[in-house]
PDB file of N, CA and C in Angstrom:
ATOM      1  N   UNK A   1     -42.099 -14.512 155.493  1.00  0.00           N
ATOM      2  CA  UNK A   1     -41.865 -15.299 154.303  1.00  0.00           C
ATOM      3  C   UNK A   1     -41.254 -16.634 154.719  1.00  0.00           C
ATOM      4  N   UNK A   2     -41.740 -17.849 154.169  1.00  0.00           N
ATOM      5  CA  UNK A   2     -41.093 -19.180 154.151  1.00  0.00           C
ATOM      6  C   UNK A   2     -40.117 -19.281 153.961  1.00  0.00           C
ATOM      7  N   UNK A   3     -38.933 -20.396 154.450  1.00  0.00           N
ATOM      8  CA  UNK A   3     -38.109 -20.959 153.766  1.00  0.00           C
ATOM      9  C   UNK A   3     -38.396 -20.877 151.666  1.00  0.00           C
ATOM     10  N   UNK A   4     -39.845 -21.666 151.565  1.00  0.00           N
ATOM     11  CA  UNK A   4     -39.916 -21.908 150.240  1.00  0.00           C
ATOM     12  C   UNK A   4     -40.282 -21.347 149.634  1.00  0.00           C
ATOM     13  N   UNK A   5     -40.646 -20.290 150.133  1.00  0.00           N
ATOM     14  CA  UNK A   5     -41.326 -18.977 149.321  1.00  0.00           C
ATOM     15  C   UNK A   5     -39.972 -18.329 148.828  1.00  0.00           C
ATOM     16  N   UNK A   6     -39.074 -17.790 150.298  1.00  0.00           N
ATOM     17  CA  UNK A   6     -37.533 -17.147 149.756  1.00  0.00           C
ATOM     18  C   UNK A   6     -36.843 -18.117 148.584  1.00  0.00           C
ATOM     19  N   UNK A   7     -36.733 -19.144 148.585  1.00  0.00           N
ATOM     20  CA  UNK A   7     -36.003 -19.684 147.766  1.00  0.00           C
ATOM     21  C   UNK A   7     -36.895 -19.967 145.938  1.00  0.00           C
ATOM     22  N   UNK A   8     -37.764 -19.481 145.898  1.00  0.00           N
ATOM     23  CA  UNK A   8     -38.581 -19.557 144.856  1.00  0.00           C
ATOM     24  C   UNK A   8     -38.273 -18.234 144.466  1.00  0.00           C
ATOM     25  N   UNK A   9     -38.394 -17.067 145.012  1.00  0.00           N
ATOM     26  CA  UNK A   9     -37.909 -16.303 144.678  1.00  0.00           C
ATOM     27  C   UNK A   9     -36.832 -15.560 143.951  1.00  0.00           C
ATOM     28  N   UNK A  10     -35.813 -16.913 144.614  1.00  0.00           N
ATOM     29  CA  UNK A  10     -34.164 -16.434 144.400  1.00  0.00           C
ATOM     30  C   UNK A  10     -33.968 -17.288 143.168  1.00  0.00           C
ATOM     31  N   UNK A  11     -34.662 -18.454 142.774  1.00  0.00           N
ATOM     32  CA  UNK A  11     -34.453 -19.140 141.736  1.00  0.00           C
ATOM     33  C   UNK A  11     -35.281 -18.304 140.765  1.00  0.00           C
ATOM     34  N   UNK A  12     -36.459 -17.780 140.887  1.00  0.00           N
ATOM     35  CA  UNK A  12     -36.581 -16.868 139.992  1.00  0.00           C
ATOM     36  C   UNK A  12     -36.056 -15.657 139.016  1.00  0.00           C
ATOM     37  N   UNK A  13     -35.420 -14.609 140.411  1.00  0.00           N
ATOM     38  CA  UNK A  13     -34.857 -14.076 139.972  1.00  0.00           C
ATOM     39  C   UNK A  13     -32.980 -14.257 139.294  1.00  0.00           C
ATOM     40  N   UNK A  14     -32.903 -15.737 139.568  1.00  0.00           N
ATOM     41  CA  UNK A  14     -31.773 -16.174 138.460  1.00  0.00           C
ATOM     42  C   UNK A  14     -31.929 -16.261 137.028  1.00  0.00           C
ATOM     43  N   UNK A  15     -33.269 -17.100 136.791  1.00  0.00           N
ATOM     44  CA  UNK A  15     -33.803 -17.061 135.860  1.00  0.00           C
ATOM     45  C   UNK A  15     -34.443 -15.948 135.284  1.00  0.00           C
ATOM     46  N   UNK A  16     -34.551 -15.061 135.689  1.00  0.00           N
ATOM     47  CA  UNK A  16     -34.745 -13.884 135.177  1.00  0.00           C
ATOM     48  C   UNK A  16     -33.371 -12.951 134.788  1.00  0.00           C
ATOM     49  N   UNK A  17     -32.365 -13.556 135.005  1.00  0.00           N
ATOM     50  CA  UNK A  17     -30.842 -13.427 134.619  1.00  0.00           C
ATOM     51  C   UNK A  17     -30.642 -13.971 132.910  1.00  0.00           C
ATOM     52  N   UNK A  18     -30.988 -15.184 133.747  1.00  0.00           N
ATOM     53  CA  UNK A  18     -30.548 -15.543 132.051  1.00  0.00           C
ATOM     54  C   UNK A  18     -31.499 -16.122 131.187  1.00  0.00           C
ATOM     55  N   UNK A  19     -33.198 -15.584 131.093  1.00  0.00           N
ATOM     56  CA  UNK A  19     -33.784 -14.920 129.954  1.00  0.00           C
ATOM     57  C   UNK A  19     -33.460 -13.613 129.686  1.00  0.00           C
ATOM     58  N   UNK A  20     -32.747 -12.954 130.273  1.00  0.00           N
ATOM     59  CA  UNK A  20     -32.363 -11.098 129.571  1.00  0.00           C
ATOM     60  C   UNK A  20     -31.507 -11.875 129.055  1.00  0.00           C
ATOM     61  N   UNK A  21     -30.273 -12.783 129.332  1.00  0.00           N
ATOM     62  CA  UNK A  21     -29.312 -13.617 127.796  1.00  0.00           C
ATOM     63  C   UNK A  21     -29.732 -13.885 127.120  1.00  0.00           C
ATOM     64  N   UNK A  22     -31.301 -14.403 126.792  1.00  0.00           N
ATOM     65  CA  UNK A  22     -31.429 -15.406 125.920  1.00  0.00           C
ATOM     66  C   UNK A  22     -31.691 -16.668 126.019  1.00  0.00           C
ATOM     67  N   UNK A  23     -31.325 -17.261 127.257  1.00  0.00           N
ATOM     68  CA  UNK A  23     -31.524 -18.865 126.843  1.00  0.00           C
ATOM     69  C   UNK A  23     -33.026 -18.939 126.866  1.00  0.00           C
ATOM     70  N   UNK A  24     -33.185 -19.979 126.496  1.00  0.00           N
ATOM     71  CA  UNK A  24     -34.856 -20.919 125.743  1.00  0.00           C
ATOM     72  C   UNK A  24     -35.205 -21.316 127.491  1.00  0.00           C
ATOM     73  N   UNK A  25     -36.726 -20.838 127.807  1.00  0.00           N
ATOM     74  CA  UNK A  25     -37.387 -21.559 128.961  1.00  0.00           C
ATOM     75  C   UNK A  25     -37.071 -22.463 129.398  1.00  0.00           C
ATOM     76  N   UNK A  26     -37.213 -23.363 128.418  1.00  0.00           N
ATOM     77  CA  UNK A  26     -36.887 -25.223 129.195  1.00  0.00           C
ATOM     78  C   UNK A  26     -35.370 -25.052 129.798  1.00  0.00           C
ATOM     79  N   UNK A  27     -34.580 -24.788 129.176  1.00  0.00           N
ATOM     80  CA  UNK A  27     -32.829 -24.938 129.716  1.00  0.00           C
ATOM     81  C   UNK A  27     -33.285 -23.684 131.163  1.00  0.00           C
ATOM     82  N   UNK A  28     -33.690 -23.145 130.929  1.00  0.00           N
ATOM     83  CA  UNK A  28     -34.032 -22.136 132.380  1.00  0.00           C
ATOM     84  C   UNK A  28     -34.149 -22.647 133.118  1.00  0.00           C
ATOM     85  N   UNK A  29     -35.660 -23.536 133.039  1.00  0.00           N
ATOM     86  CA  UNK A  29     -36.094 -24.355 134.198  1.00  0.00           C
ATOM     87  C   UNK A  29     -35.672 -25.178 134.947  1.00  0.00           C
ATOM     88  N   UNK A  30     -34.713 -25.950 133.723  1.00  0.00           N
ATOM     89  CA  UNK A  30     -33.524 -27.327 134.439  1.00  0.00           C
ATOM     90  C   UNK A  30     -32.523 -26.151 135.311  1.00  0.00           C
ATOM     91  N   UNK A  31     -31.968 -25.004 134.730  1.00  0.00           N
ATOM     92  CA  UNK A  31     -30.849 -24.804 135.350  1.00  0.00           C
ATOM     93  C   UNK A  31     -31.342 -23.788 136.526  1.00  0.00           C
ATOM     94  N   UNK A  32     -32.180 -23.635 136.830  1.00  0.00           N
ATOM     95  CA  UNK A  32     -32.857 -23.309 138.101  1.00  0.00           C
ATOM     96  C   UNK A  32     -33.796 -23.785 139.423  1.00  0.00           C
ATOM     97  N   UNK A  33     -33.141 -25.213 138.423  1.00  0.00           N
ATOM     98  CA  UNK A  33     -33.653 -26.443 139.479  1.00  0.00           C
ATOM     99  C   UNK A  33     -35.535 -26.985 139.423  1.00  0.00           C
ATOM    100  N   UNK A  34     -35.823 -26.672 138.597  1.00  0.00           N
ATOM    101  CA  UNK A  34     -37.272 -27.167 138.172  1.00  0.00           C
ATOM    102  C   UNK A  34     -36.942 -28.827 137.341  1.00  0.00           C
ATOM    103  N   UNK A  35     -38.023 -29.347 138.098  1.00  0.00           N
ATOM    104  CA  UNK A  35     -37.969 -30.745 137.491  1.00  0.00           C
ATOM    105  C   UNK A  35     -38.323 -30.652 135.986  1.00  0.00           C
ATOM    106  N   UNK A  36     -39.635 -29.717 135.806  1.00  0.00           N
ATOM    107  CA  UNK A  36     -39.960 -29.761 134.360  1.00  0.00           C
ATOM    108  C   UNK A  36     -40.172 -27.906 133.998  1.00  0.00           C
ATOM    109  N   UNK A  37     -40.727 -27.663 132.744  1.00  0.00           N
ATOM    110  CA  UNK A  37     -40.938 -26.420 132.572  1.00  0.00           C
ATOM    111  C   UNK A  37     -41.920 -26.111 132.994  1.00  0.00           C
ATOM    112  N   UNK A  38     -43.203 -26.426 132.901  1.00  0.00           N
ATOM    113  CA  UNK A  38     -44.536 -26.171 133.106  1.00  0.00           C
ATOM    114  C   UNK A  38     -44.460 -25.900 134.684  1.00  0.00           C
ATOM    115  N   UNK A  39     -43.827 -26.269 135.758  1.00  0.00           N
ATOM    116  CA  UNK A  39     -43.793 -25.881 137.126  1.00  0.00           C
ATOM    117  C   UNK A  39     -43.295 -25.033 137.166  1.00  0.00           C
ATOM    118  N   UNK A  40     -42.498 -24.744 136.330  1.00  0.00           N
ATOM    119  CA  UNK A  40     -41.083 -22.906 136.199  1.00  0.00           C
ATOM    120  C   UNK A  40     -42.389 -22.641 135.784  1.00  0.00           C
ATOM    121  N   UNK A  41     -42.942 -22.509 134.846  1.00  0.00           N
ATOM    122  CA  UNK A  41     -43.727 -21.468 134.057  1.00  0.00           C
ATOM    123  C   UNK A  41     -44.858 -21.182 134.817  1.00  0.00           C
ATOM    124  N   UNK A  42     -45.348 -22.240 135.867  1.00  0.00           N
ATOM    125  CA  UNK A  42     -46.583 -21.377 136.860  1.00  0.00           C
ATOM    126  C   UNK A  42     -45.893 -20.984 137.987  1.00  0.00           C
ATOM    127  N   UNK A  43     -44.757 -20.790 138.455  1.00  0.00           N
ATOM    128  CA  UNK A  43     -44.054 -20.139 139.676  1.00  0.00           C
ATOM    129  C   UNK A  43     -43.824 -18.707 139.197  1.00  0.00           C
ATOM    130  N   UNK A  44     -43.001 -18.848 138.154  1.00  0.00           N
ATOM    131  CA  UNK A  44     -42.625 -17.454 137.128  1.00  0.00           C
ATOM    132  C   UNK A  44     -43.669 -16.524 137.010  1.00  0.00           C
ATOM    133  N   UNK A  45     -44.823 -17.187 136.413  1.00  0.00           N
ATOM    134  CA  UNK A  45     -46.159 -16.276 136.425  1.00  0.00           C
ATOM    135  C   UNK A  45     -46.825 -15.705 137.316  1.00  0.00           C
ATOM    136  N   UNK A  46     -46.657 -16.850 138.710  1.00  0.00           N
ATOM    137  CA  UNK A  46     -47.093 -16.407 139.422  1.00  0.00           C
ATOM    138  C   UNK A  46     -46.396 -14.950 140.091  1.00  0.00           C
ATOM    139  N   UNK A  47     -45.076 -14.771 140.452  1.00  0.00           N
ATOM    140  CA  UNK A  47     -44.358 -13.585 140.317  1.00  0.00           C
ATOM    141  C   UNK A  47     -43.950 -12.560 139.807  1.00  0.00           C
ATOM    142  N   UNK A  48     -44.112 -12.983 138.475  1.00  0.00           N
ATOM    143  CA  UNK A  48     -43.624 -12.030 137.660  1.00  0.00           C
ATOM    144  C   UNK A  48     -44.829 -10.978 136.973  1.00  0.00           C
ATOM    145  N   UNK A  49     -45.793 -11.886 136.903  1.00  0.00           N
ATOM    146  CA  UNK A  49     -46.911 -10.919 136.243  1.00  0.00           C
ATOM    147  C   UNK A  49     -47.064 -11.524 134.875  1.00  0.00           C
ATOM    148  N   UNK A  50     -46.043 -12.325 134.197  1.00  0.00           N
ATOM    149  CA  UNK A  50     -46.028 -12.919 132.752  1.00  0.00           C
ATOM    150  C   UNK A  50     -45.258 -14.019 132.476  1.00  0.00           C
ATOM    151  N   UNK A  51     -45.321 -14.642 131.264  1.00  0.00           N
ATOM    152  CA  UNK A  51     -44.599 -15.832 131.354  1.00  0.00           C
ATOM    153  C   UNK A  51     -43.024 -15.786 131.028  1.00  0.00           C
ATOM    154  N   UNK A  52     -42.643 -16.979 130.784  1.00  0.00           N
ATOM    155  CA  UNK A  52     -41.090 -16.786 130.703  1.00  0.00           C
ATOM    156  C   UNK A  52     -40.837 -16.085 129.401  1.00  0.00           C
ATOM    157  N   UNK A  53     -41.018 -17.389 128.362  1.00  0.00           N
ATOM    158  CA  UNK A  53     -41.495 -16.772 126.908  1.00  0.00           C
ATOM    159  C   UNK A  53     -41.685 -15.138 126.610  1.00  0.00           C
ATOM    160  N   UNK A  54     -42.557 -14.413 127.326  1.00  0.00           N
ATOM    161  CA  UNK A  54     -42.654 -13.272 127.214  1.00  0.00           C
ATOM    162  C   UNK A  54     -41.828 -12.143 127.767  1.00  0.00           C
ATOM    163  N   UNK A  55     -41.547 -12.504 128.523  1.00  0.00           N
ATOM    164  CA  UNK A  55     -40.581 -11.763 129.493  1.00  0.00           C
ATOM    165  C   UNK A  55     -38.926 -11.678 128.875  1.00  0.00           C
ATOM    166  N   UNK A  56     -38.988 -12.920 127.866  1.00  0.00           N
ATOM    167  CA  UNK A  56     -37.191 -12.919 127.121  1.00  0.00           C
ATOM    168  C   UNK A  56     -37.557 -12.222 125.430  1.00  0.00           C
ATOM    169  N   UNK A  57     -38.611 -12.291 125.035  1.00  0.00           N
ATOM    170  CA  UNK A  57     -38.790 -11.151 124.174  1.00  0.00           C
ATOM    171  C   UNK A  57     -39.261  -9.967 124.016  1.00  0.00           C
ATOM    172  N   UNK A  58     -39.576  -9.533 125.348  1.00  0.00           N
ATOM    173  CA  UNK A  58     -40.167  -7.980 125.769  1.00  0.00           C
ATOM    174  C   UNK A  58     -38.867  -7.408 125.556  1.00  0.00           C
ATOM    175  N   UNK A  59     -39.293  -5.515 125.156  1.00  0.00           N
ATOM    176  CA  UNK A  59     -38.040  -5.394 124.674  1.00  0.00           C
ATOM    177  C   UNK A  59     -37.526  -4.229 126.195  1.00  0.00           C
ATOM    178  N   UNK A  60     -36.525  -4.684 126.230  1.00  0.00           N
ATOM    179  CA  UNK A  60     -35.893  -3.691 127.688  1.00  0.00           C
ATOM    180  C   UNK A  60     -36.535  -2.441 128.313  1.00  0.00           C
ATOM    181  N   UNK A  61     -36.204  -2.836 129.615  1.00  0.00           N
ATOM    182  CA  UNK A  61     -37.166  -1.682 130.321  1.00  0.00           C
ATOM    183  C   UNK A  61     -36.737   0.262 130.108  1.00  0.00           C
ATOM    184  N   UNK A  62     -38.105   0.868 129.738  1.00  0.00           N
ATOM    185  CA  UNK A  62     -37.658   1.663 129.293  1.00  0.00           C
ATOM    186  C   UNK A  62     -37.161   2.266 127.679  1.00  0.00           C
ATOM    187  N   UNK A  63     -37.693   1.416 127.043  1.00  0.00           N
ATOM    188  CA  UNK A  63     -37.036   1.307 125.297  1.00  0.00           C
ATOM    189  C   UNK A  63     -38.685   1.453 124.941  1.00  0.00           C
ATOM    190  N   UNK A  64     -39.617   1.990 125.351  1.00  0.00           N
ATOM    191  CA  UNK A  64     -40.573   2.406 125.005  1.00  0.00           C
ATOM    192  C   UNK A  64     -40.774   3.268 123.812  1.00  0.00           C
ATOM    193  N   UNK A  65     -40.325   4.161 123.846  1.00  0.00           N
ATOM    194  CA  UNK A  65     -40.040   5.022 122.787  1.00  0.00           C
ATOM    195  C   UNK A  65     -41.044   7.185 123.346  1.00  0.00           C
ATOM    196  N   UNK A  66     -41.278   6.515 124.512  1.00  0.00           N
ATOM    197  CA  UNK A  66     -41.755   7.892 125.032  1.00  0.00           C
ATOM    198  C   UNK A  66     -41.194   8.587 125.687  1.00  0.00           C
ATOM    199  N   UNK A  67     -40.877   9.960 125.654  1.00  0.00           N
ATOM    200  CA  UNK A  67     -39.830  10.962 125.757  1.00  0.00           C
ATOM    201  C   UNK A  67     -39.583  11.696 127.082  1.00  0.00           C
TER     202      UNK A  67
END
């Protein structure tokens, strides 16, 4: 793994901190060091499997409702 690969990572998974808070994408992106959102939002996707947006209103892992 790269230098820039690890560190894409680690800013990801910050931001994946604080969409389980709540904050709004764009404030994500600034505070995880993205110049704009749209570059968070194709790094994010690219890792995560989904977008930011989706990922802060999915409802917790496991709250499925199957027994």
């Amino acid at each position: 793994m790269t230098f820039y690969e690890w560190r894409t990572q680690l800013r990801v998974y910050h931001a994946l901190v604080l969409l389980a808070d709540g904050q709004d994408t764009t404030r994500v992106a600034h505070a995880c060091g993205w110049s704009n959102p749209s570059s968070f939002i194709a790094a994010f996707s690219n890792l995560v499997g989904t977008t930011p947006g989706r990922y802060r209103t999915a409802p917790p892992f496991g709250a499925g409702g199957s027994s």
